[in-house]
PDB file of N, CA and C in Angstrom:
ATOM      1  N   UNK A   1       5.667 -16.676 -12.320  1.00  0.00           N
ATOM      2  CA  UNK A   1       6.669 -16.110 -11.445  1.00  0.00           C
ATOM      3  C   UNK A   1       6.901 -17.098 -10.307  1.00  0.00           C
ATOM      4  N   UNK A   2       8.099 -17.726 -10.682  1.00  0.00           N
ATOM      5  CA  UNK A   2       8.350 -18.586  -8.985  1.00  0.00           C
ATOM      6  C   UNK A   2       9.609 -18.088  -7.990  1.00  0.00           C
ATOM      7  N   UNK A   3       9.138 -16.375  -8.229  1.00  0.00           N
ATOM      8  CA  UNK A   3      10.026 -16.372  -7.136  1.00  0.00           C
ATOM      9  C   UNK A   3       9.648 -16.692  -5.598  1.00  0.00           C
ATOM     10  N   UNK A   4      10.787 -16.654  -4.286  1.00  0.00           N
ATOM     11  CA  UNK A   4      10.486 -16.550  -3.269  1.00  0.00           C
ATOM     12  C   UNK A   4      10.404 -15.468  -2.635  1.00  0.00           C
ATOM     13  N   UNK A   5       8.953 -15.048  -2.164  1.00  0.00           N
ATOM     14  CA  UNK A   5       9.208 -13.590  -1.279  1.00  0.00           C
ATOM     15  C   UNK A   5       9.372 -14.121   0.450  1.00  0.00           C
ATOM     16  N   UNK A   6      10.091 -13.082   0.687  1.00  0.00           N
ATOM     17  CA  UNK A   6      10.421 -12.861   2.239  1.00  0.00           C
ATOM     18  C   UNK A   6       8.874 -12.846   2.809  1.00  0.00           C
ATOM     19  N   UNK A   7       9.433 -13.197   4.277  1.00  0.00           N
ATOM     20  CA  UNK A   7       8.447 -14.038   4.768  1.00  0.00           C
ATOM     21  C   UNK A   7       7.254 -12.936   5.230  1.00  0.00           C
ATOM     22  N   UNK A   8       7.473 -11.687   5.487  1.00  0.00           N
ATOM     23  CA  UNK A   8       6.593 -10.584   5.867  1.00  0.00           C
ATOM     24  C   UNK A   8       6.010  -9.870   4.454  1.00  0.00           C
ATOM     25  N   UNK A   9       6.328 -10.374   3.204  1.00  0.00           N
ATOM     26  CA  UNK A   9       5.320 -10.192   2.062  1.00  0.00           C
ATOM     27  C   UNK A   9       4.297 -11.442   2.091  1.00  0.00           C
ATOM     28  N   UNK A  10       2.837 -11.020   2.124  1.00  0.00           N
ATOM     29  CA  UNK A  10       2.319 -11.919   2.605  1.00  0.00           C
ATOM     30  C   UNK A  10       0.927 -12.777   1.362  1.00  0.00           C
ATOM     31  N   UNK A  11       1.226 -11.555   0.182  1.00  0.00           N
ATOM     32  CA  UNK A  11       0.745 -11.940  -1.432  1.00  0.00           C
ATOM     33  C   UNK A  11       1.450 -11.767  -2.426  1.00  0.00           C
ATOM     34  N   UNK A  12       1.164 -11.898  -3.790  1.00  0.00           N
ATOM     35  CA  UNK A  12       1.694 -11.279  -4.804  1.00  0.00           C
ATOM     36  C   UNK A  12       1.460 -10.121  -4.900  1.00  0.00           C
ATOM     37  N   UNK A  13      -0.261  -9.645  -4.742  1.00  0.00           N
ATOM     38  CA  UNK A  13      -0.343  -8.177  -5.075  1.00  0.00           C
ATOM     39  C   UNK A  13       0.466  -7.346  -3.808  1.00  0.00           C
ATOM     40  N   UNK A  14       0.648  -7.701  -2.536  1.00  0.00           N
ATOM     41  CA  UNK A  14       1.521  -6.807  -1.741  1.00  0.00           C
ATOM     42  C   UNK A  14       3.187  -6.533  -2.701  1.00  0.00           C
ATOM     43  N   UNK A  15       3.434  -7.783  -3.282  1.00  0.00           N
ATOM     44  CA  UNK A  15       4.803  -7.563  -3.912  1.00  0.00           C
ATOM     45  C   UNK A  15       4.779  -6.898  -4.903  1.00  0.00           C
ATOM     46  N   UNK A  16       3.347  -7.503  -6.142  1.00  0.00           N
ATOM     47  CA  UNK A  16       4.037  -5.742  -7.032  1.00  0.00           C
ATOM     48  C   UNK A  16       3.532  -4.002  -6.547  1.00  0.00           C
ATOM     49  N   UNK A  17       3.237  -4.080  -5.396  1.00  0.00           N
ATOM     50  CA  UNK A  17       2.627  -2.969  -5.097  1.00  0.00           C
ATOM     51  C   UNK A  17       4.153  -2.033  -4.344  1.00  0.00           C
ATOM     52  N   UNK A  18       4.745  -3.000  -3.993  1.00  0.00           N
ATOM     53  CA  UNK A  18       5.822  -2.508  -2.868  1.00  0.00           C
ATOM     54  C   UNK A  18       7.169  -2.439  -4.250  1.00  0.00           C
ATOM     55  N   UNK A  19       7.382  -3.098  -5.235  1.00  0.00           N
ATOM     56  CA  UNK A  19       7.853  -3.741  -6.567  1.00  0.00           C
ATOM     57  C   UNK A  19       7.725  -2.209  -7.265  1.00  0.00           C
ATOM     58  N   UNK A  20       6.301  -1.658  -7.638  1.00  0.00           N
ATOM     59  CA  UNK A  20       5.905  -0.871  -8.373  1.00  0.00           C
ATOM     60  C   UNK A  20       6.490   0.562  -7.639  1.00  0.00           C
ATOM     61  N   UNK A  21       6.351   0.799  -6.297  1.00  0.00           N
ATOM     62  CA  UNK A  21       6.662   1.682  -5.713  1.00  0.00           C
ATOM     63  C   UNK A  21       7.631   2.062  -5.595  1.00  0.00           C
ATOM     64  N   UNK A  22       8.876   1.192  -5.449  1.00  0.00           N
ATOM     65  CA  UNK A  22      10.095   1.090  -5.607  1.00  0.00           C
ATOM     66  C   UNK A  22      10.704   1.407  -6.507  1.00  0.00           C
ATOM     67  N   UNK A  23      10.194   1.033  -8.068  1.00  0.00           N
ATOM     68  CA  UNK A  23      10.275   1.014  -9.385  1.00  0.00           C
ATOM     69  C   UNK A  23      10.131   2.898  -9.599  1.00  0.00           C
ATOM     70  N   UNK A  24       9.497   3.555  -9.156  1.00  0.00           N
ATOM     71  CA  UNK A  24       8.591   4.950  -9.098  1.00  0.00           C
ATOM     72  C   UNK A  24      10.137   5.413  -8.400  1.00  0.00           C
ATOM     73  N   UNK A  25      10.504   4.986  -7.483  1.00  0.00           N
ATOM     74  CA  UNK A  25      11.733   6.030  -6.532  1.00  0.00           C
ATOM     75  C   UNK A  25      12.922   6.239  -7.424  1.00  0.00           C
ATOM     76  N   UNK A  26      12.907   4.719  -7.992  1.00  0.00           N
ATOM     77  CA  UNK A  26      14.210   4.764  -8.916  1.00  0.00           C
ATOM     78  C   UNK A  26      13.889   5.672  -9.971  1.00  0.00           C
ATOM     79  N   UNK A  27      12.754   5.496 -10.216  1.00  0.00           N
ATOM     80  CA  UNK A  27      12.398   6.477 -12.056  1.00  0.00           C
ATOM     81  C   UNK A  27      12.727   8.240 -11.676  1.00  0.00           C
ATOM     82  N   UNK A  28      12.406   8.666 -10.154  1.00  0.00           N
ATOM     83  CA  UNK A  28      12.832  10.006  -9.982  1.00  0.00           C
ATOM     84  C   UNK A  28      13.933   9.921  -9.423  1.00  0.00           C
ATOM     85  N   UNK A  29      14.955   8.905  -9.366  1.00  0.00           N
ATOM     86  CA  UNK A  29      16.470   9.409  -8.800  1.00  0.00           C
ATOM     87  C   UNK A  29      16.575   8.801  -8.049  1.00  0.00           C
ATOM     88  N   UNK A  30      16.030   8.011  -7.268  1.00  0.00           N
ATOM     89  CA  UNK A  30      16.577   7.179  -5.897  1.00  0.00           C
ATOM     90  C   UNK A  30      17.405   6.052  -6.206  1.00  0.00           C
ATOM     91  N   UNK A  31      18.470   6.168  -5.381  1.00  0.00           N
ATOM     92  CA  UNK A  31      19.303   5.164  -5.685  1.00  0.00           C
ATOM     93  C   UNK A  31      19.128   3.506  -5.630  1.00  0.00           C
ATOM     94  N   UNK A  32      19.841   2.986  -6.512  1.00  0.00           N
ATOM     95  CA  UNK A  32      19.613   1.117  -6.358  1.00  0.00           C
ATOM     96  C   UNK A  32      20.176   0.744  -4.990  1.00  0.00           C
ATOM     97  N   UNK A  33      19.443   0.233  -4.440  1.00  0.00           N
ATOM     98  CA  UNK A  33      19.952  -0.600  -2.800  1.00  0.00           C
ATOM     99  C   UNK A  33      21.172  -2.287  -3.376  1.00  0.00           C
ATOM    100  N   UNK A  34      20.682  -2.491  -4.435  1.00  0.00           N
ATOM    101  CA  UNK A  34      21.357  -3.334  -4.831  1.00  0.00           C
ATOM    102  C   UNK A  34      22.393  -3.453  -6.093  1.00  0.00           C
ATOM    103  N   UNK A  35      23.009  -4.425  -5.995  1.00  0.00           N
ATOM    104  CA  UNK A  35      23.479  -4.137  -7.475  1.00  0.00           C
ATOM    105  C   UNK A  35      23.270  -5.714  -8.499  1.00  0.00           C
ATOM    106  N   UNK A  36      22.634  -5.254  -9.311  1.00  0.00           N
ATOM    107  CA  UNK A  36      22.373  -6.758 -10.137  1.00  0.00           C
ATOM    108  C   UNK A  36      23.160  -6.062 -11.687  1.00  0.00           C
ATOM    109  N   UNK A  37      22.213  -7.169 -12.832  1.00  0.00           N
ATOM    110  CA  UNK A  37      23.369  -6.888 -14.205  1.00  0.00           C
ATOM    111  C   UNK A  37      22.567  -6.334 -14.828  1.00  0.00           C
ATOM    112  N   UNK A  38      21.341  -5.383 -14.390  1.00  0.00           N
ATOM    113  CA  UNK A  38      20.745  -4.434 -15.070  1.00  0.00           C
ATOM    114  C   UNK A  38      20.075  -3.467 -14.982  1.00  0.00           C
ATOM    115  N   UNK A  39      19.755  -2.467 -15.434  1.00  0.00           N
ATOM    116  CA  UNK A  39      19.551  -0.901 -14.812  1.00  0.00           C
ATOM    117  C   UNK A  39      18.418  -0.795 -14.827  1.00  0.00           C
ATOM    118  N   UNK A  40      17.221  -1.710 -15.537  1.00  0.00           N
ATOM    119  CA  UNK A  40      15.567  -1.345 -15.562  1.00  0.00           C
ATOM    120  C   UNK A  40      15.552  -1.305 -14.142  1.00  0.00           C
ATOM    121  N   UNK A  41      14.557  -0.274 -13.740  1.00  0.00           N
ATOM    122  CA  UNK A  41      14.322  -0.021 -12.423  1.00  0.00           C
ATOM    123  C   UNK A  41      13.204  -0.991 -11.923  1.00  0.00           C
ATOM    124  N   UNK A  42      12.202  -1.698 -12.067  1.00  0.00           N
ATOM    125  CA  UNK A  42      10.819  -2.545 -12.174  1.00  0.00           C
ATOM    126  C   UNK A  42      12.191  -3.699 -11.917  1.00  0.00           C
ATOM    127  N   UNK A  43      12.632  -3.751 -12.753  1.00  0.00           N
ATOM    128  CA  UNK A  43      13.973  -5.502 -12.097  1.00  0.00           C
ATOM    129  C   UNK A  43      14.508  -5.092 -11.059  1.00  0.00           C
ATOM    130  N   UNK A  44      15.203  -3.934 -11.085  1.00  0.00           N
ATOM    131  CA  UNK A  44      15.749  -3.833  -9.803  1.00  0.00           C
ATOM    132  C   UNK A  44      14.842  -3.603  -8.628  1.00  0.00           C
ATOM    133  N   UNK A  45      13.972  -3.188  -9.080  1.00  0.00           N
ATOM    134  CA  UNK A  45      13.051  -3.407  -7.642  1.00  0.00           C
ATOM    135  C   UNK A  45      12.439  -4.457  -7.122  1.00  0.00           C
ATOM    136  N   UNK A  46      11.769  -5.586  -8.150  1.00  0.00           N
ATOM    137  CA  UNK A  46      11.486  -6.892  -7.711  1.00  0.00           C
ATOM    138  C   UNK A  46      12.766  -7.188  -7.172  1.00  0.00           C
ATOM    139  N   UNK A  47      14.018  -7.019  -7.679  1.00  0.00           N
ATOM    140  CA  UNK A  47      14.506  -7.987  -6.690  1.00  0.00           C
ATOM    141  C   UNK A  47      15.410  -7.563  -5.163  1.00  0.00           C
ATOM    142  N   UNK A  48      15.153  -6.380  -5.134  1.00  0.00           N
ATOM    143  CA  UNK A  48      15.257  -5.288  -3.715  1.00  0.00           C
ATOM    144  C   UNK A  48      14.005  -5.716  -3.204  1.00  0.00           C
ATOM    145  N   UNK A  49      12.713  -6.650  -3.613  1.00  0.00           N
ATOM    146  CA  UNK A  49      12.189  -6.894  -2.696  1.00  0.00           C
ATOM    147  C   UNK A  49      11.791  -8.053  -2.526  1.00  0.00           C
ATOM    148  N   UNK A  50      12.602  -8.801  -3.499  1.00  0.00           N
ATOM    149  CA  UNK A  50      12.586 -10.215  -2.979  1.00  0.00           C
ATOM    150  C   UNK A  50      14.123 -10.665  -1.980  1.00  0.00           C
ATOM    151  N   UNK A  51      14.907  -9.612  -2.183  1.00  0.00           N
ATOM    152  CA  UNK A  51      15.885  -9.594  -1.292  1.00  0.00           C
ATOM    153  C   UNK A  51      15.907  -9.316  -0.156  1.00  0.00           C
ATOM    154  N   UNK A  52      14.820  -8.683   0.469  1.00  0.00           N
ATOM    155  CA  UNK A  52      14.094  -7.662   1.666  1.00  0.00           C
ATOM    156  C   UNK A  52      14.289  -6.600   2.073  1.00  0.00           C
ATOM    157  N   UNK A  53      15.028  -6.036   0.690  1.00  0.00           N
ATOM    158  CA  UNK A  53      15.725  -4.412   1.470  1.00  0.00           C
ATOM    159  C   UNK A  53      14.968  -3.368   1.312  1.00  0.00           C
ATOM    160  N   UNK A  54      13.780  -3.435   0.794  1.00  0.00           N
ATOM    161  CA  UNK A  54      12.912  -2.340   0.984  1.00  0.00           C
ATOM    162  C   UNK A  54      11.899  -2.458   2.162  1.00  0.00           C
ATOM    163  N   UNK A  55      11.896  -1.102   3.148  1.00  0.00           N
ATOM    164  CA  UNK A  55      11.296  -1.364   4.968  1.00  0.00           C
ATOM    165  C   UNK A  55       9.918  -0.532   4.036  1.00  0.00           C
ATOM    166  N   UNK A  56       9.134  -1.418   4.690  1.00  0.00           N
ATOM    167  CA  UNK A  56       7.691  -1.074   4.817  1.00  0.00           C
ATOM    168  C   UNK A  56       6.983  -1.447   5.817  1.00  0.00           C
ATOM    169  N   UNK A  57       5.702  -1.001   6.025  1.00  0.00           N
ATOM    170  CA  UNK A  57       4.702  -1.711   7.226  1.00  0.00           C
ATOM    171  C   UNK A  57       3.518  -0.739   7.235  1.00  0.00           C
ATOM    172  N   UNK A  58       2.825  -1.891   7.700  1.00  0.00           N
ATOM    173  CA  UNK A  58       1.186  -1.654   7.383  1.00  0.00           C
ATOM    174  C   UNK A  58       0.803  -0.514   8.221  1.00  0.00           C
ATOM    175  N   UNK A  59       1.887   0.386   9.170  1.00  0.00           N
ATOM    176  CA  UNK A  59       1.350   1.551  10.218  1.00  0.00           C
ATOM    177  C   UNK A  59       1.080   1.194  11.141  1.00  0.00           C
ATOM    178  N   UNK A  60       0.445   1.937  11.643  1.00  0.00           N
ATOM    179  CA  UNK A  60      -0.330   1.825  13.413  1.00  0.00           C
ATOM    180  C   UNK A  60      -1.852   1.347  13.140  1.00  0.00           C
ATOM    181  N   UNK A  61      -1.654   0.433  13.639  1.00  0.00           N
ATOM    182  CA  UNK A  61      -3.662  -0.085  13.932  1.00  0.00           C
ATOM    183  C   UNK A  61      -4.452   1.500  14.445  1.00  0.00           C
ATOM    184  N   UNK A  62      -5.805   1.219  13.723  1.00  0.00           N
ATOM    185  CA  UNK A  62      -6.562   2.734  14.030  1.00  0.00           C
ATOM    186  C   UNK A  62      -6.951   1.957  15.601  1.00  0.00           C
ATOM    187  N   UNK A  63      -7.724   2.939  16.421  1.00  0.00           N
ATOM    188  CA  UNK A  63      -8.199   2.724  17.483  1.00  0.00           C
ATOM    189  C   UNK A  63      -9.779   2.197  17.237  1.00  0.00           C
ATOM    190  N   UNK A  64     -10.432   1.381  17.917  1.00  0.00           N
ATOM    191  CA  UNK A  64     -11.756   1.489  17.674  1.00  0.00           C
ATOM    192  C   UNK A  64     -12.473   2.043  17.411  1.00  0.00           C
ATOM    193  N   UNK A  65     -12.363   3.589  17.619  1.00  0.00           N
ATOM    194  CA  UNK A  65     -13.195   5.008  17.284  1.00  0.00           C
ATOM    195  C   UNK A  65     -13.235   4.890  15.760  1.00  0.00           C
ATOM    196  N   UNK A  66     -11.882   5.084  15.673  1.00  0.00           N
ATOM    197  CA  UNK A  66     -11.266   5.480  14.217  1.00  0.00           C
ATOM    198  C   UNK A  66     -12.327   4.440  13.320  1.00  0.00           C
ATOM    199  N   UNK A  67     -11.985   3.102  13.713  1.00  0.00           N
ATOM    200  CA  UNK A  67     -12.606   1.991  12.832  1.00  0.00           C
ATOM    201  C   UNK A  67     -14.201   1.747  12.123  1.00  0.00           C
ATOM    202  N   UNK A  68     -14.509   2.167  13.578  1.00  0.00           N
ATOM    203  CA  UNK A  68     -15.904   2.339  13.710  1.00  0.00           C
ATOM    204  C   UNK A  68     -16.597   3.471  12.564  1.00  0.00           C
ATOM    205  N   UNK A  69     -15.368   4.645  12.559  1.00  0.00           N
ATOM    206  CA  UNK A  69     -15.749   5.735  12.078  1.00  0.00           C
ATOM    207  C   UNK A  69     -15.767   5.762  10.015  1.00  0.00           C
ATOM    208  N   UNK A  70     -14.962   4.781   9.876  1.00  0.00           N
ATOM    209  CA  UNK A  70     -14.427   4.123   8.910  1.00  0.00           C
ATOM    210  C   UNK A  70     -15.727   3.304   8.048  1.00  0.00           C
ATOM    211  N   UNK A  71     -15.802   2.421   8.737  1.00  0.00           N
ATOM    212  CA  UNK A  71     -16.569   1.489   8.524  1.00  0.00           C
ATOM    213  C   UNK A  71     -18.239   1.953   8.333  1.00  0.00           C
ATOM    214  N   UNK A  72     -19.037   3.039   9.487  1.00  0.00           N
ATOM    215  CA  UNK A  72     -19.874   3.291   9.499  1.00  0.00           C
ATOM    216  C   UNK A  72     -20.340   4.722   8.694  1.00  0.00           C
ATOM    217  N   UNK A  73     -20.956   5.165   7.941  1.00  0.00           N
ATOM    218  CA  UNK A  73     -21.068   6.593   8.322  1.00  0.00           C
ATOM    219  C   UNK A  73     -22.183   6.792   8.440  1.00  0.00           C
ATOM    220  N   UNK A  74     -22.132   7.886   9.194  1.00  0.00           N
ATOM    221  CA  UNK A  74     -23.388   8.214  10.502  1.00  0.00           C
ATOM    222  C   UNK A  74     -23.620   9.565   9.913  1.00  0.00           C
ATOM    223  N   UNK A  75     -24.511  10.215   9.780  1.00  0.00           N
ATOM    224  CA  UNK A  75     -25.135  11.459   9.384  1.00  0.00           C
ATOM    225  C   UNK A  75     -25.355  11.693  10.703  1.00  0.00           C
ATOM    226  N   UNK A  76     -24.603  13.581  10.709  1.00  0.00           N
ATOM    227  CA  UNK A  76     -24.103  14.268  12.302  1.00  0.00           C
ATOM    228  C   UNK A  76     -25.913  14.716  12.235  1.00  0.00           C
ATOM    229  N   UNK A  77     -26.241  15.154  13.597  1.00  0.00           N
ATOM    230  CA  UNK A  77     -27.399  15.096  14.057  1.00  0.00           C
ATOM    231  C   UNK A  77     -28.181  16.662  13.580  1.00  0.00           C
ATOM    232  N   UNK A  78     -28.597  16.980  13.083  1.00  0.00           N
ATOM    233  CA  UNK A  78     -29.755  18.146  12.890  1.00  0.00           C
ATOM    234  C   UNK A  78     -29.226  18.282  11.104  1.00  0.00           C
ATOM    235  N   UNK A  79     -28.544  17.109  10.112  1.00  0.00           N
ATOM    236  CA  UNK A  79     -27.944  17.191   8.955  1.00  0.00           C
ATOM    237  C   UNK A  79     -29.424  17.421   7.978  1.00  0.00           C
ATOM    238  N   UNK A  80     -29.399  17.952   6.968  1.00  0.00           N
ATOM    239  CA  UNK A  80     -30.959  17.918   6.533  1.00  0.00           C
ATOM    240  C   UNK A  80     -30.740  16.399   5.410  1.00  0.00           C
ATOM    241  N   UNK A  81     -32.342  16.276   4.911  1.00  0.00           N
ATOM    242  CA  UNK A  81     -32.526  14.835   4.144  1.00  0.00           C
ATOM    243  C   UNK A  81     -31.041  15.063   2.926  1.00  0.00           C
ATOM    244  N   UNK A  82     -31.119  16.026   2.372  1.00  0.00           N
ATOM    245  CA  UNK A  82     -29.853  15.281   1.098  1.00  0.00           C
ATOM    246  C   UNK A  82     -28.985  15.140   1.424  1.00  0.00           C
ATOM    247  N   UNK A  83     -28.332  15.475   3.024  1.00  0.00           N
ATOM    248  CA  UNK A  83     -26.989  14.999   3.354  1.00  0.00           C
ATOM    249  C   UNK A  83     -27.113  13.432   3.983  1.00  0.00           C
ATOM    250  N   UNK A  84     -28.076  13.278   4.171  1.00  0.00           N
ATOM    251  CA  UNK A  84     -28.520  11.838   5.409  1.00  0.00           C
ATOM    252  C   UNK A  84     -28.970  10.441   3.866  1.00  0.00           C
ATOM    253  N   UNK A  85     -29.535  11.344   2.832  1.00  0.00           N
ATOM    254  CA  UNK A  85     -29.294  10.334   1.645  1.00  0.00           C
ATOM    255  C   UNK A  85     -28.381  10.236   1.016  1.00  0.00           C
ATOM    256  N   UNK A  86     -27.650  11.082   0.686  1.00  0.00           N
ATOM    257  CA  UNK A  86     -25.766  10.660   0.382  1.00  0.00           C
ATOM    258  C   UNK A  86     -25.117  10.046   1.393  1.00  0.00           C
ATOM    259  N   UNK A  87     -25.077   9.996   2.665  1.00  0.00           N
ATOM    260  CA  UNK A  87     -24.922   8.813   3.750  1.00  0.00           C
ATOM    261  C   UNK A  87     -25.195   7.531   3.332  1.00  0.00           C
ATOM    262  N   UNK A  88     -26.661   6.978   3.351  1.00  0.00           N
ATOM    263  CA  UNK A  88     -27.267   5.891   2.650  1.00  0.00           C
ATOM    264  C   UNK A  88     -26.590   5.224   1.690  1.00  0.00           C
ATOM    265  N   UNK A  89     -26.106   6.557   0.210  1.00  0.00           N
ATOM    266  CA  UNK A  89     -26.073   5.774  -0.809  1.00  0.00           C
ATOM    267  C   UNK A  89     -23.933   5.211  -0.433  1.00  0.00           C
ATOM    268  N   UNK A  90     -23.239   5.587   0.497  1.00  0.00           N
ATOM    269  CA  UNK A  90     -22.085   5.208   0.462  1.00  0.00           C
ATOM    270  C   UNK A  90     -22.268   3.871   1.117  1.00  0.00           C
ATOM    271  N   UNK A  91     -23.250   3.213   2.176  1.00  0.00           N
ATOM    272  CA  UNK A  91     -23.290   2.096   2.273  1.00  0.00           C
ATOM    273  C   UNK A  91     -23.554   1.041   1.472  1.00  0.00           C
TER     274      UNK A  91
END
């Protein structure tokens, strides 16, 4: 694949992910943003997003809490042993 993606796709897997998703709107009814010379929806969506017309974005940054909360998990305080070893085994 040598296409060019726009400059805020920043891999391949971000493109078929945003590609695939796109592909999914068209398959239940959403209309083509573009018009090319063929109706597969997976084409028309690669190239609605190598064109840049599909808006996406990564959201709002979590807050440090959030991250922390994410990243760590902490067994809440008086939890008995099999909840504090299912803790363990997700790290």
């Amino acid at each position: 694949m040598d296409e060019r993606f726009p400059e805020r796709i920043d891999s391949k897997f971000r493109y078929v992910l945003l590609a695939s998703a796109r592909a999914e709107q068209m398959m239940r009814g959403a209309r083509p943003l573009i018009t090319i010379d063929t109706t597969k929806p997976t084409t028309v969506a690669m190239a609605e997003v190598t064109h840049d017309r599909v808006d996406w974005g990564y959201g709002p940054s979590p807050s440090m809490e959030e991250e922390e909360m994410i990243l760590n998990v902490v067994p809440e305080e008086g939890a008995d042993d099999e909840d504090a070893e299912e803790a363990e085994e997700v790290h």
